[in-house]
N, C-alpha and C. Protein backbone atom coordinates (compact mmCIF):
# COMPACT_ATOMS: atom_id res chain seq x y z
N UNK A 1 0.42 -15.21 13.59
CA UNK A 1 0.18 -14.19 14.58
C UNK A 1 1.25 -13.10 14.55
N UNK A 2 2.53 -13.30 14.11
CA UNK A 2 3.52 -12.54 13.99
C UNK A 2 3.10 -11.63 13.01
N UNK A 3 3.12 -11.97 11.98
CA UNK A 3 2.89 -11.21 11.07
C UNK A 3 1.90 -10.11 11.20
N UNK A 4 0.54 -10.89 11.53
CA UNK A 4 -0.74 -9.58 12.07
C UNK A 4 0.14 -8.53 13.04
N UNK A 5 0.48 -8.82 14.22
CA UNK A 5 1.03 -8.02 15.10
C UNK A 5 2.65 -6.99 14.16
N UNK A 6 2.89 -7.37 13.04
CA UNK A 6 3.97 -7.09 12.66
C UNK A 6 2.88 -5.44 11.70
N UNK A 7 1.48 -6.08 11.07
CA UNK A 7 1.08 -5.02 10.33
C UNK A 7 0.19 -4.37 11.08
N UNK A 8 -0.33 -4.60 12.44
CA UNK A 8 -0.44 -4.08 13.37
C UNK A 8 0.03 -2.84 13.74
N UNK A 9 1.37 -2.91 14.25
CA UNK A 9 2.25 -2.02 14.59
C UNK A 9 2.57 -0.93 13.46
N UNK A 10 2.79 -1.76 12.52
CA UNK A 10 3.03 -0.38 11.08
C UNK A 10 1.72 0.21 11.20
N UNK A 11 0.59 -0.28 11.02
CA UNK A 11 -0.20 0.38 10.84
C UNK A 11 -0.71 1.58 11.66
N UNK A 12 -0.66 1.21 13.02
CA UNK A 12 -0.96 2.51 14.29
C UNK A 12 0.23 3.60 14.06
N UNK A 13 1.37 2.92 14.25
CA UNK A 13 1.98 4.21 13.69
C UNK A 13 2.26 4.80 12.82
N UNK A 14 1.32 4.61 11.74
CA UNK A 14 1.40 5.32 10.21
C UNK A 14 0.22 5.82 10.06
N UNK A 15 -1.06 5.74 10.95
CA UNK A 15 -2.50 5.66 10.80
C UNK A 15 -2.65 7.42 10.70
N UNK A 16 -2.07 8.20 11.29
CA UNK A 16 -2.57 9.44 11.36
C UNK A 16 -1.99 9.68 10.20
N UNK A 17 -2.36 9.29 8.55
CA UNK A 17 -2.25 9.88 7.08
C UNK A 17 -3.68 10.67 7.11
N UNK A 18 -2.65 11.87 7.19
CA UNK A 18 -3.98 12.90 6.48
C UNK A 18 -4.55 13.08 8.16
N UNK A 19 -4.06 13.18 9.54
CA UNK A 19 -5.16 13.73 10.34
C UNK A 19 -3.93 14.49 11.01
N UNK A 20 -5.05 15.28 11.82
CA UNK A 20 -3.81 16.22 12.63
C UNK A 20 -4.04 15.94 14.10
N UNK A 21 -3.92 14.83 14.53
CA UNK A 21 -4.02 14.36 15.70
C UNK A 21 -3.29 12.97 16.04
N UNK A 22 -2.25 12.21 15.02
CA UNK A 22 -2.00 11.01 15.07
C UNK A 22 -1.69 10.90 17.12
N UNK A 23 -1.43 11.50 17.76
CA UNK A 23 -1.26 11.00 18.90
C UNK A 23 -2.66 10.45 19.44
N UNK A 24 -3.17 10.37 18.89
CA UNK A 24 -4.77 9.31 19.97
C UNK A 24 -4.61 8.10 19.08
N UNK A 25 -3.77 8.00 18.30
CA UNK A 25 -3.84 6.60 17.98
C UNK A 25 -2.52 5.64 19.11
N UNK A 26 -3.31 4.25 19.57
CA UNK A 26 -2.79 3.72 20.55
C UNK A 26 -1.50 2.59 19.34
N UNK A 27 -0.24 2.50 19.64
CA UNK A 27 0.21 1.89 19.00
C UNK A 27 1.02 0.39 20.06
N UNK A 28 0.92 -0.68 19.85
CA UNK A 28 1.18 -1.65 20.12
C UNK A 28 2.56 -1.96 20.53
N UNK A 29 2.92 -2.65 21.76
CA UNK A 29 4.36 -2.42 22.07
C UNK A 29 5.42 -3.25 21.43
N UNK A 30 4.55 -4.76 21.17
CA UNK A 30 5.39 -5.71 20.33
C UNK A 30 4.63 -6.18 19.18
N UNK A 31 5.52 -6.46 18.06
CA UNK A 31 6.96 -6.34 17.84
C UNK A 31 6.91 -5.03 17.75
N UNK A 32 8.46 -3.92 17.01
CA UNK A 32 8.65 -2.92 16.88
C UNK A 32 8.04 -3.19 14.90
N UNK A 33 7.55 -1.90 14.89
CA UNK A 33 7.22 -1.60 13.36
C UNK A 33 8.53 -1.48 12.30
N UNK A 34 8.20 -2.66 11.08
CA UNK A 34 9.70 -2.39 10.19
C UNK A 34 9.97 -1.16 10.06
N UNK A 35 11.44 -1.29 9.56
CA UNK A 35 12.20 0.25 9.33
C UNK A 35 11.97 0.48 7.97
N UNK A 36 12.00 1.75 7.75
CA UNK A 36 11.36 1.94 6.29
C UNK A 36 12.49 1.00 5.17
N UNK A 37 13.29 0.48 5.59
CA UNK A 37 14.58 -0.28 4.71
C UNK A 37 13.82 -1.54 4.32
N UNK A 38 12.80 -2.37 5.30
CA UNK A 38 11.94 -2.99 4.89
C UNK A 38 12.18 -4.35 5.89
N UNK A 39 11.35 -4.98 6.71
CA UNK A 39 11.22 -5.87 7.29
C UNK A 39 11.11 -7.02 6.73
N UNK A 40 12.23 -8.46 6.35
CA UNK A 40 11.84 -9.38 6.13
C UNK A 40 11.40 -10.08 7.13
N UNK A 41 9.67 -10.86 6.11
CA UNK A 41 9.03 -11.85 7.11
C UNK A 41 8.80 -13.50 6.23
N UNK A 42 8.30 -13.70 7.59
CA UNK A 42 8.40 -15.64 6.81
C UNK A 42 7.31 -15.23 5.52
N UNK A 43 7.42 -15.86 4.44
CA UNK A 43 6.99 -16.14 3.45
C UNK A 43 5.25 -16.96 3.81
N UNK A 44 4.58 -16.15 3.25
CA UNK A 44 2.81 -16.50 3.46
C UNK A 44 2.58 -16.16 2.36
N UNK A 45 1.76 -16.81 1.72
CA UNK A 45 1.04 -16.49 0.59
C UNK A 45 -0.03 -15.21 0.58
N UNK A 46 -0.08 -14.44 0.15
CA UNK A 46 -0.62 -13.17 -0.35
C UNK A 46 -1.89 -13.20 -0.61
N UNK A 47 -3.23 -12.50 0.29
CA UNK A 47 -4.26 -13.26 -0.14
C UNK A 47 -4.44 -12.72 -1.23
N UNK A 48 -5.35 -12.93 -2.30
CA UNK A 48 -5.87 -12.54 -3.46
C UNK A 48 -7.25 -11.82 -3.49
N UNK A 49 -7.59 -10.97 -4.36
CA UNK A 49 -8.38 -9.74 -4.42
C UNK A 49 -8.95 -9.45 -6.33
N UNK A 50 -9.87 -9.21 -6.30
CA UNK A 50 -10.13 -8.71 -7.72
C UNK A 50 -10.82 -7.18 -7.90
N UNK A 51 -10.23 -6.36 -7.86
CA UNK A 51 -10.99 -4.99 -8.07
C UNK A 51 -10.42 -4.02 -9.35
N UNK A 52 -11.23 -3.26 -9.66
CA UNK A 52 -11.27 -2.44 -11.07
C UNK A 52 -9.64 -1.36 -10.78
N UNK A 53 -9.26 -1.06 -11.69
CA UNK A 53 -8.45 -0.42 -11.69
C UNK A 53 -8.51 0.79 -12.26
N UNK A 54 -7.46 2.51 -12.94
CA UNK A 54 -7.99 3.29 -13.26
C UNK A 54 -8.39 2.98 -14.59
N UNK A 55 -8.24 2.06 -15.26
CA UNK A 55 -8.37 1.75 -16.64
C UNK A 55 -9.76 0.99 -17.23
N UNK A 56 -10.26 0.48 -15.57
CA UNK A 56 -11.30 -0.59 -15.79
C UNK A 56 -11.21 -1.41 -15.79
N UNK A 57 -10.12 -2.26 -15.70
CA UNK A 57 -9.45 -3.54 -15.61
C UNK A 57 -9.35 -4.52 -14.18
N UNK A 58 -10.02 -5.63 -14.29
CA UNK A 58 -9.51 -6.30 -12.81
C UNK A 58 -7.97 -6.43 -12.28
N UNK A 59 -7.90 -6.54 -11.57
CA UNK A 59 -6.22 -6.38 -11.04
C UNK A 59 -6.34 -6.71 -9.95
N UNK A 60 -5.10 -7.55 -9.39
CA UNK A 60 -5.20 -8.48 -8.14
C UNK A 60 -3.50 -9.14 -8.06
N UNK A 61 -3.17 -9.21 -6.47
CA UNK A 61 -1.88 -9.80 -6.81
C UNK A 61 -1.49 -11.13 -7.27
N UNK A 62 -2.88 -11.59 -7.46
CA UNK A 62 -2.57 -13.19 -8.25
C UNK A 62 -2.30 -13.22 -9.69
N UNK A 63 -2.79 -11.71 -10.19
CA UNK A 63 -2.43 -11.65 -12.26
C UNK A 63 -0.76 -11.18 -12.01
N UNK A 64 -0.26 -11.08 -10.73
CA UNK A 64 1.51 -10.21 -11.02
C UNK A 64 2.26 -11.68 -11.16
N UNK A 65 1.34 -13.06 -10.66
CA UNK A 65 2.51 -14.10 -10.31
C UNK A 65 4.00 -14.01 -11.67
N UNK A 66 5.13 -14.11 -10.96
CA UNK A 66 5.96 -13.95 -12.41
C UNK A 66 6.59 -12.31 -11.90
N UNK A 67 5.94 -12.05 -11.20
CA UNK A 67 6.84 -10.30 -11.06
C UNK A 67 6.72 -10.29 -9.61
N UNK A 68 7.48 -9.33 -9.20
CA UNK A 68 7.41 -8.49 -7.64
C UNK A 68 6.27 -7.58 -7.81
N UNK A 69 5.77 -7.71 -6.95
CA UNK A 69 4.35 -6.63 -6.77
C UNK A 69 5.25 -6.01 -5.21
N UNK A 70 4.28 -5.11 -5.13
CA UNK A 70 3.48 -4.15 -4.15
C UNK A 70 2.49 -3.94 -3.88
N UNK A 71 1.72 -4.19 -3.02
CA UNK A 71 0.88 -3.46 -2.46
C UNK A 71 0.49 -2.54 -1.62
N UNK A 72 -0.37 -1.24 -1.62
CA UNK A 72 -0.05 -0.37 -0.71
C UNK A 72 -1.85 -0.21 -0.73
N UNK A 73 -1.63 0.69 0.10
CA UNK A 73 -3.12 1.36 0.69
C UNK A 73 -3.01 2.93 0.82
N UNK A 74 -3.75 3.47 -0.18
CA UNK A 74 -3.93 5.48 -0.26
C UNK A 74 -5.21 5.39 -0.66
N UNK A 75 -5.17 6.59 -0.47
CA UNK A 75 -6.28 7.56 -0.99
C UNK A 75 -5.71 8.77 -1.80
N UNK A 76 -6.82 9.40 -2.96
CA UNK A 76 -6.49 10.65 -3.68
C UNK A 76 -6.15 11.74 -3.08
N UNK A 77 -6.90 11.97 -1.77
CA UNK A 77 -6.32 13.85 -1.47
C UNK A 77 -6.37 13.56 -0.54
N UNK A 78 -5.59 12.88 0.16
CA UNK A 78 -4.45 12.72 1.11
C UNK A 78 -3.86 13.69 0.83
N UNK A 79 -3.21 14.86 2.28
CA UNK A 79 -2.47 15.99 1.92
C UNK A 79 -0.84 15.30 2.34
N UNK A 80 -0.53 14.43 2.82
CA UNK A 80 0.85 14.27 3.12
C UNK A 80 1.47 13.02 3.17
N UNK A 81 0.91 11.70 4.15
CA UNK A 81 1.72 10.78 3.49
C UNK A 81 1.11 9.81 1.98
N UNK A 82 0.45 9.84 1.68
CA UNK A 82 -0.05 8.99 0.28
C UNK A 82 0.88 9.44 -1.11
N UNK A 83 0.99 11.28 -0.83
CA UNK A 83 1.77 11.51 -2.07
C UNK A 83 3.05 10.59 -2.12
N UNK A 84 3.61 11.05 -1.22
CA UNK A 84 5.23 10.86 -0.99
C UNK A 84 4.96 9.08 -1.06
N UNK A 85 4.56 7.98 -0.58
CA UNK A 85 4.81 6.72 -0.52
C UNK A 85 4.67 6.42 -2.55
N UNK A 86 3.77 7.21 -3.04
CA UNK A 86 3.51 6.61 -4.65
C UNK A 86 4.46 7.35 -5.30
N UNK A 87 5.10 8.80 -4.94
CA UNK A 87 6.37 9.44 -5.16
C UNK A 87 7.61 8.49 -5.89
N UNK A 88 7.62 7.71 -4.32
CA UNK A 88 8.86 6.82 -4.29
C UNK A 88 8.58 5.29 -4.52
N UNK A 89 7.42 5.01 -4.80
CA UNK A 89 6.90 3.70 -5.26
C UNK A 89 7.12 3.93 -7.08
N UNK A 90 6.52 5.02 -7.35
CA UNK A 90 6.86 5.22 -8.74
C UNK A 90 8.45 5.48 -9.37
N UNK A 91 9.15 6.04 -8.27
CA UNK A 91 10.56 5.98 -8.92
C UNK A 91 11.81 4.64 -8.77
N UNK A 92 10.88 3.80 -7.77
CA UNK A 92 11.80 2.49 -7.71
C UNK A 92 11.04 1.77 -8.83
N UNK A 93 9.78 1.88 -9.39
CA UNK A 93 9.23 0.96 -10.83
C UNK A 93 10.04 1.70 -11.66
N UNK A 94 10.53 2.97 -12.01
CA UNK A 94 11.60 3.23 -12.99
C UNK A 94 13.29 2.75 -13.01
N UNK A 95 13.48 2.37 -11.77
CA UNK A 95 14.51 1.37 -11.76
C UNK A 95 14.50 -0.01 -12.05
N UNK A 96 13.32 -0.32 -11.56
CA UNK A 96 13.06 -1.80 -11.56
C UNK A 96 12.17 -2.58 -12.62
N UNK A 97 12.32 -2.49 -13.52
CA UNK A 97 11.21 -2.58 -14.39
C UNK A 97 10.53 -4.27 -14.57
N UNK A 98 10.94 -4.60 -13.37
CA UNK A 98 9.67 -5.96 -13.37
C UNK A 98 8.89 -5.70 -11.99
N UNK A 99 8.85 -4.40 -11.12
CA UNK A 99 8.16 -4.01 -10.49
C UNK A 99 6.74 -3.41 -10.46
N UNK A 100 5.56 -4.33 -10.04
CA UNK A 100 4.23 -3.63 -10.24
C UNK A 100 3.66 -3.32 -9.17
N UNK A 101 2.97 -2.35 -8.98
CA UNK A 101 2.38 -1.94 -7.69
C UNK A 101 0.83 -1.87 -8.16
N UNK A 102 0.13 -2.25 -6.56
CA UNK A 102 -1.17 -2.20 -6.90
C UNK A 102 -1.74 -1.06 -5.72
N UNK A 103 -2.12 -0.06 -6.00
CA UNK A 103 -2.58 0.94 -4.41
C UNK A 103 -4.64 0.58 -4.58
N UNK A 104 -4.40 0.38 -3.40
CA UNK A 104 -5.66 0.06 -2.94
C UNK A 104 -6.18 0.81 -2.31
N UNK A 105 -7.22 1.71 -2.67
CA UNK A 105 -7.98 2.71 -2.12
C UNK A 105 -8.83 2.78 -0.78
N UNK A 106 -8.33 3.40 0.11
CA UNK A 106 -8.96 3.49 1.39
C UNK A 106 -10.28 4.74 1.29
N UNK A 107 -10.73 5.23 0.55
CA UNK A 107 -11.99 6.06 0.39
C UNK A 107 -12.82 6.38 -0.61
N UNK A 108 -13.59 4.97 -0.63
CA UNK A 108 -14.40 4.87 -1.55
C UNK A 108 -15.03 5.42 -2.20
N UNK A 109 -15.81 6.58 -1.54
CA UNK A 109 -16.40 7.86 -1.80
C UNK A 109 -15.86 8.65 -2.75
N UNK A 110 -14.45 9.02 -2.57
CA UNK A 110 -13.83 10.11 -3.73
C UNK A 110 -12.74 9.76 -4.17
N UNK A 111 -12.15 8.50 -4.04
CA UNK A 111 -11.52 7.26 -4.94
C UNK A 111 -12.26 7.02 -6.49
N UNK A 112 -12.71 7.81 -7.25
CA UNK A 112 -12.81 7.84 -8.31
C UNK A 112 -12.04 7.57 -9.66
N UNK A 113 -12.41 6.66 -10.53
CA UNK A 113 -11.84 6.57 -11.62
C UNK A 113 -11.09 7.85 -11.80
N UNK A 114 -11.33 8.72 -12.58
CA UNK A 114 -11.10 10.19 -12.81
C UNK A 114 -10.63 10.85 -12.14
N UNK A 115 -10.58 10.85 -10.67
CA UNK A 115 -9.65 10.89 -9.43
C UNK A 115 -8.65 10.54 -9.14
N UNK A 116 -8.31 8.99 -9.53
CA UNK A 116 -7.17 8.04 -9.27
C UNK A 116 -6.52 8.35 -10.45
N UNK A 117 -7.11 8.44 -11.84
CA UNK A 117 -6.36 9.04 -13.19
C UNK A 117 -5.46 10.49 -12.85
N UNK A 118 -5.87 10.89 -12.64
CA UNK A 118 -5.34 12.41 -11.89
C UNK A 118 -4.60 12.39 -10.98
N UNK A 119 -4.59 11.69 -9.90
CA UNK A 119 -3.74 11.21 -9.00
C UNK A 119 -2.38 10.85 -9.67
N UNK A 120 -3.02 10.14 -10.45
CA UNK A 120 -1.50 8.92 -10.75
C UNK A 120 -0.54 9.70 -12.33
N UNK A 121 -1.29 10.73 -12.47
CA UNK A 121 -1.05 11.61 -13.63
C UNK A 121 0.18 12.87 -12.92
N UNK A 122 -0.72 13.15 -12.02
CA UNK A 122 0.36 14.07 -11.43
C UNK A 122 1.67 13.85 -10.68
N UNK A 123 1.70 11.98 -10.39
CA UNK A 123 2.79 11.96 -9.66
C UNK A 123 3.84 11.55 -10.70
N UNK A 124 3.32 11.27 -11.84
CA UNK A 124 4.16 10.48 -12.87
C UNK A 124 4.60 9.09 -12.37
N UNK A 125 3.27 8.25 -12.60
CA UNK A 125 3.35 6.88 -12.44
C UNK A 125 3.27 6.66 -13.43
N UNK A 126 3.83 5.11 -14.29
CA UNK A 126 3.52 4.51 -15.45
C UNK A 126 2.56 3.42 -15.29
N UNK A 127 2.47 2.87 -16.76
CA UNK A 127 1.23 2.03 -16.76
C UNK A 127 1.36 0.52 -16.01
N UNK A 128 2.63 0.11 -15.24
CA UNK A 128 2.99 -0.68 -13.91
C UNK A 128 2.54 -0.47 -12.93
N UNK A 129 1.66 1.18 -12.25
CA UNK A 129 1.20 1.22 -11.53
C UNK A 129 -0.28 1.37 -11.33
N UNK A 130 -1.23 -0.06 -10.92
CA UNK A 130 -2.48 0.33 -10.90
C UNK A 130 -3.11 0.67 -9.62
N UNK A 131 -4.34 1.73 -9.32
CA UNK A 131 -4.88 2.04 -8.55
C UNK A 131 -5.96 1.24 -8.54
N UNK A 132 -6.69 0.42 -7.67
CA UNK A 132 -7.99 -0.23 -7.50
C UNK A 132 -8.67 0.79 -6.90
N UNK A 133 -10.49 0.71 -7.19
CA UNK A 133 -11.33 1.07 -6.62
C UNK A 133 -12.47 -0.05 -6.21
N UNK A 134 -13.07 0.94 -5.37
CA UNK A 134 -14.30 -0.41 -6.03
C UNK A 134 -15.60 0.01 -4.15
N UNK A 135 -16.67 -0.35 -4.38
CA UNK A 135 -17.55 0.01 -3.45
C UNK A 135 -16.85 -0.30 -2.38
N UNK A 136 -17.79 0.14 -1.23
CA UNK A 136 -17.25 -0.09 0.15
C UNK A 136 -17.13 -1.02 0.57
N UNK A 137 -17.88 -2.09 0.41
CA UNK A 137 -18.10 -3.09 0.95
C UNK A 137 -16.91 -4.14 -0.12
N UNK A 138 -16.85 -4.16 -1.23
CA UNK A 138 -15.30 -4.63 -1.49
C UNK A 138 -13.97 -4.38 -1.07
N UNK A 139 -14.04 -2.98 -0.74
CA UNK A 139 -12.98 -2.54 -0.17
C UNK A 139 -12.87 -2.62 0.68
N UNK A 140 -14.18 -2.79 1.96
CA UNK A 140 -13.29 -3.37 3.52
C UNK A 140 -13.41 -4.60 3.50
N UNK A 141 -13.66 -5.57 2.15
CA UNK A 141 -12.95 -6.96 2.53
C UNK A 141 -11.67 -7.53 1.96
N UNK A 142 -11.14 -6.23 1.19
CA UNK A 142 -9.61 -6.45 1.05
C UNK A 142 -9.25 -5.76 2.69
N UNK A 143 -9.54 -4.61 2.82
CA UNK A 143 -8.87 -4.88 3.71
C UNK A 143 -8.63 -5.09 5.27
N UNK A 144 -9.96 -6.14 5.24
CA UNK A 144 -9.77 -7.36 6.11
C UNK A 144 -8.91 -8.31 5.64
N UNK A 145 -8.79 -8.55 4.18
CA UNK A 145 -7.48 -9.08 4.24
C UNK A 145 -5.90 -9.22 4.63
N UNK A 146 -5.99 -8.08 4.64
CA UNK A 146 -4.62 -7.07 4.59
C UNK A 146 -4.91 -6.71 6.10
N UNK A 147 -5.21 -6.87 7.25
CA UNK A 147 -5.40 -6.14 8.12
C UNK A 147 -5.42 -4.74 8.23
N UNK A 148 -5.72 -3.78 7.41
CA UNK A 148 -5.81 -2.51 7.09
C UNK A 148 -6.81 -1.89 7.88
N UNK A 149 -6.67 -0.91 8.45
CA UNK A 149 -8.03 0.32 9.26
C UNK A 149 -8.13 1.55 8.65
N UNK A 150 -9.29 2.05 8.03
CA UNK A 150 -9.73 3.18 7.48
C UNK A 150 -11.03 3.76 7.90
N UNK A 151 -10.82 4.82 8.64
CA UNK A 151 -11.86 5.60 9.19
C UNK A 151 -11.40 7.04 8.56
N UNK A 152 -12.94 7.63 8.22
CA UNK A 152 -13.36 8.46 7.96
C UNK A 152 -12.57 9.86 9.13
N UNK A 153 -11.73 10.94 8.48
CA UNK A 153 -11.35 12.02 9.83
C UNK A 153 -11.79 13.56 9.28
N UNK A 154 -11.21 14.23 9.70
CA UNK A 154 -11.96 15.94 10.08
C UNK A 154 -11.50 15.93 8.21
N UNK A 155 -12.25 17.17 8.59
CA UNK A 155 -12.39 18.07 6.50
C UNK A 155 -11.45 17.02 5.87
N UNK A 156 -12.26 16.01 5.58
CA UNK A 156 -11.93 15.33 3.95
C UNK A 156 -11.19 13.85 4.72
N UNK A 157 -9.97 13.68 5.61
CA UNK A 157 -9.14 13.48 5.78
C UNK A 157 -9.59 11.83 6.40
N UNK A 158 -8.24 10.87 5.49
CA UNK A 158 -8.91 9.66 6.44
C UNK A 158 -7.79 9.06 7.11
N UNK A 159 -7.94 8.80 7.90
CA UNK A 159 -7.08 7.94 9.10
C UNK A 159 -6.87 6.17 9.10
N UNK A 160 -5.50 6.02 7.99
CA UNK A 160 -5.87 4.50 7.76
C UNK A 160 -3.92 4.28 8.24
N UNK A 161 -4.15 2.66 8.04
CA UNK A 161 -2.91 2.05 8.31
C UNK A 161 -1.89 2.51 6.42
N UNK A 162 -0.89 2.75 7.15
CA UNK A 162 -0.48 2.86 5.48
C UNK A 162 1.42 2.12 5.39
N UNK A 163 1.59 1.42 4.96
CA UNK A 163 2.76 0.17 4.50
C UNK A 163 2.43 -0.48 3.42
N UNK A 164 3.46 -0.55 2.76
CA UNK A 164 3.62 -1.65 1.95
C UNK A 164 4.13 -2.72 2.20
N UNK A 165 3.60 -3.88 0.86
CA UNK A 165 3.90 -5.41 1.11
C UNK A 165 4.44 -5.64 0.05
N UNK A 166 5.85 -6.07 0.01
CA UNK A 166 6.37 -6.43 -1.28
C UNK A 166 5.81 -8.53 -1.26
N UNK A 167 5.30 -8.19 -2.44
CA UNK A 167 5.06 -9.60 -2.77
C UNK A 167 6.46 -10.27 -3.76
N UNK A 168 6.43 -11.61 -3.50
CA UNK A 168 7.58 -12.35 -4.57
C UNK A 168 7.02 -13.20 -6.29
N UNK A 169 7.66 -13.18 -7.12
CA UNK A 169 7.26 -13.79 -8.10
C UNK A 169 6.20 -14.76 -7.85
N UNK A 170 6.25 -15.45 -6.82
CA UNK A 170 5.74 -16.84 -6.44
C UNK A 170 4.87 -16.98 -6.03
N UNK A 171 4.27 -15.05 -5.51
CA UNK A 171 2.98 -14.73 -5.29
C UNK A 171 2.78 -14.58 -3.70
N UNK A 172 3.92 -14.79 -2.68
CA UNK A 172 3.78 -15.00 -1.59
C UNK A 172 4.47 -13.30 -0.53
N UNK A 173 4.15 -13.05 0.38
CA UNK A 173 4.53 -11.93 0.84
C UNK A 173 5.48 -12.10 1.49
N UNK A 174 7.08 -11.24 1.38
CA UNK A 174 8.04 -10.93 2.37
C UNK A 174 8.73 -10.40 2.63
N UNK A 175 8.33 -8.78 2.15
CA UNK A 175 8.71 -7.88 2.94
C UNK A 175 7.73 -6.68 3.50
N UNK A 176 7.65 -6.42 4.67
CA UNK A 176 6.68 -4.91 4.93
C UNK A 176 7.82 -3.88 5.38
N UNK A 177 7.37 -2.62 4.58
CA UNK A 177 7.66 -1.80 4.63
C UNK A 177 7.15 -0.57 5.18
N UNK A 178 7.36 0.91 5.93
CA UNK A 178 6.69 2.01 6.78
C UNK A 178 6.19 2.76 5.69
N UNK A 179 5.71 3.72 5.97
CA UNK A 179 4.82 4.90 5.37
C UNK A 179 6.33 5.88 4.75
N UNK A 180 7.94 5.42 5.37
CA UNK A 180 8.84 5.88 4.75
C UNK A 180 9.69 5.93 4.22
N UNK A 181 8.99 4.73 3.01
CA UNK A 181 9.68 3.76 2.03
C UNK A 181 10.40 4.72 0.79
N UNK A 182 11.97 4.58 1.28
CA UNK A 182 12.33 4.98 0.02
C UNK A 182 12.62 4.11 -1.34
N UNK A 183 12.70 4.58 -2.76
CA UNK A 183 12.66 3.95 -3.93
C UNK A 183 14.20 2.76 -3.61
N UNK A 184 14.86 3.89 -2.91
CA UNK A 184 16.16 2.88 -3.07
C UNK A 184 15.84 1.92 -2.01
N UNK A 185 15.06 1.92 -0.97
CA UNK A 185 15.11 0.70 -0.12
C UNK A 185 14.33 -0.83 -0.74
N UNK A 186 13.05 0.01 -1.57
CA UNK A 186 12.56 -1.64 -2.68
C UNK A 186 13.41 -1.83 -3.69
N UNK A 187 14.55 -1.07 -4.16
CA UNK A 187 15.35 -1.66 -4.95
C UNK A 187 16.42 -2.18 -4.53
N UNK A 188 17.02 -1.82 -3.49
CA UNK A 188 17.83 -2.14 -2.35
C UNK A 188 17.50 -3.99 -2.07
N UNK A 189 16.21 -3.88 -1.83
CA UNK A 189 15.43 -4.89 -1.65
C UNK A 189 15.33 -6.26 -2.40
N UNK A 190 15.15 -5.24 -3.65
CA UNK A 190 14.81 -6.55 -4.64
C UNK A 190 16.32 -7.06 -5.12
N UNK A 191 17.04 -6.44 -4.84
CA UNK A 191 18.40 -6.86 -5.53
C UNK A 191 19.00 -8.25 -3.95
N UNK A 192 18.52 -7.69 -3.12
CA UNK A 192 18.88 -8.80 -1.81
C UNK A 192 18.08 -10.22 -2.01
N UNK A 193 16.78 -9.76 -2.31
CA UNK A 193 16.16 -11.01 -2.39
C UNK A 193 16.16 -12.01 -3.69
N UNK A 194 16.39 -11.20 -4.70
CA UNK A 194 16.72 -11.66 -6.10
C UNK A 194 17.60 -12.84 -6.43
């Protein structure tokens, strides 16, 4: 229950990605949402997921066992926080090079192969970082996994929970992180938990 209420809280207050109204989102009083430095939590196993990636490839955090993953939740034209979180997700995998991230697409619709290629082209991600797609109905049962919320908002724009989850070699989740994760705080990170 901690934990839900822990991605809970990140999530309401990170939810207005991409809207210009985040104040109607109601955010939860307990616990307080991790600091972007990164919240350690008890160790739970990570549920598992299989969806296509930009390459065509299944990808899931059960093929990283053996590495630190990430997981995050964006979309392609997101105008403000999605860039910046894969920004700095991509420059802590250039420090860290047993770091893989998996971004899981909150808009199925224009989450496109050819979209997410472009995406991940322009931010200068390497081939450690995969984007999943995959129909709607796969995608809101990851993230019912993930406790994740993605609704549809004004011209283009979608209104979802956005944090990352650093997963451990072992496949299990323990750390969440805010929408203002810097590179040095998952490397910061991985060198504490290491």
């Amino acid at each position: 229950m901690k934990k839900l209420l822990l991605i809970l809280a990140a999530g309401a207050l990170c939810a207005g990605c991409g809207s210009s109204s985040p104040a109607s989102v109601t955010t939860p009083t307990h616990p307080p949402a991790p600091q972007n430095d990164g919240a350690i939590i008890q160790a739970a196993p990570a549920p598992a997921f299989s969806l296509r990636d930009q390459s065509g490839r299944l990808v899931g955090p059960q093929q990283d066992r053996g590495h630190w993953t990430i997981v995050t939740f964006l979309y392609t034209h997101c105008p403000d926080v999605c860039p910046l979180v894969t920004n700095q997700l991509a420059a802590a995998q250039r420090v860290s090079p047993d770091l893989r991230v998996i971004a899981v697409s909150v808009d199925p619709k224009r989450d496109t192969p050819a979209a997410v290629k472009h995406f991940l082209a322009i931010h200068h991600t390497g081939p450690r970082f995969r984007y999943v797609v995959g129909s709607t109905a796969a995608l809101e049962h990851v993230w019912a996994l993930y406790h994740v919320a993605s609704v549809a908002g004004p011209n283009g724009t979608v209104t979802h929970s956005t944090y990352e989850i650093l997963i451990d070699p072992k496949g299990r989740e323990r750390v969440f992180f805010d929408s203002k994760v810097a590179a040095h705080d998952v490397t910061s990170m991985l060198k504490r938990l290491a």
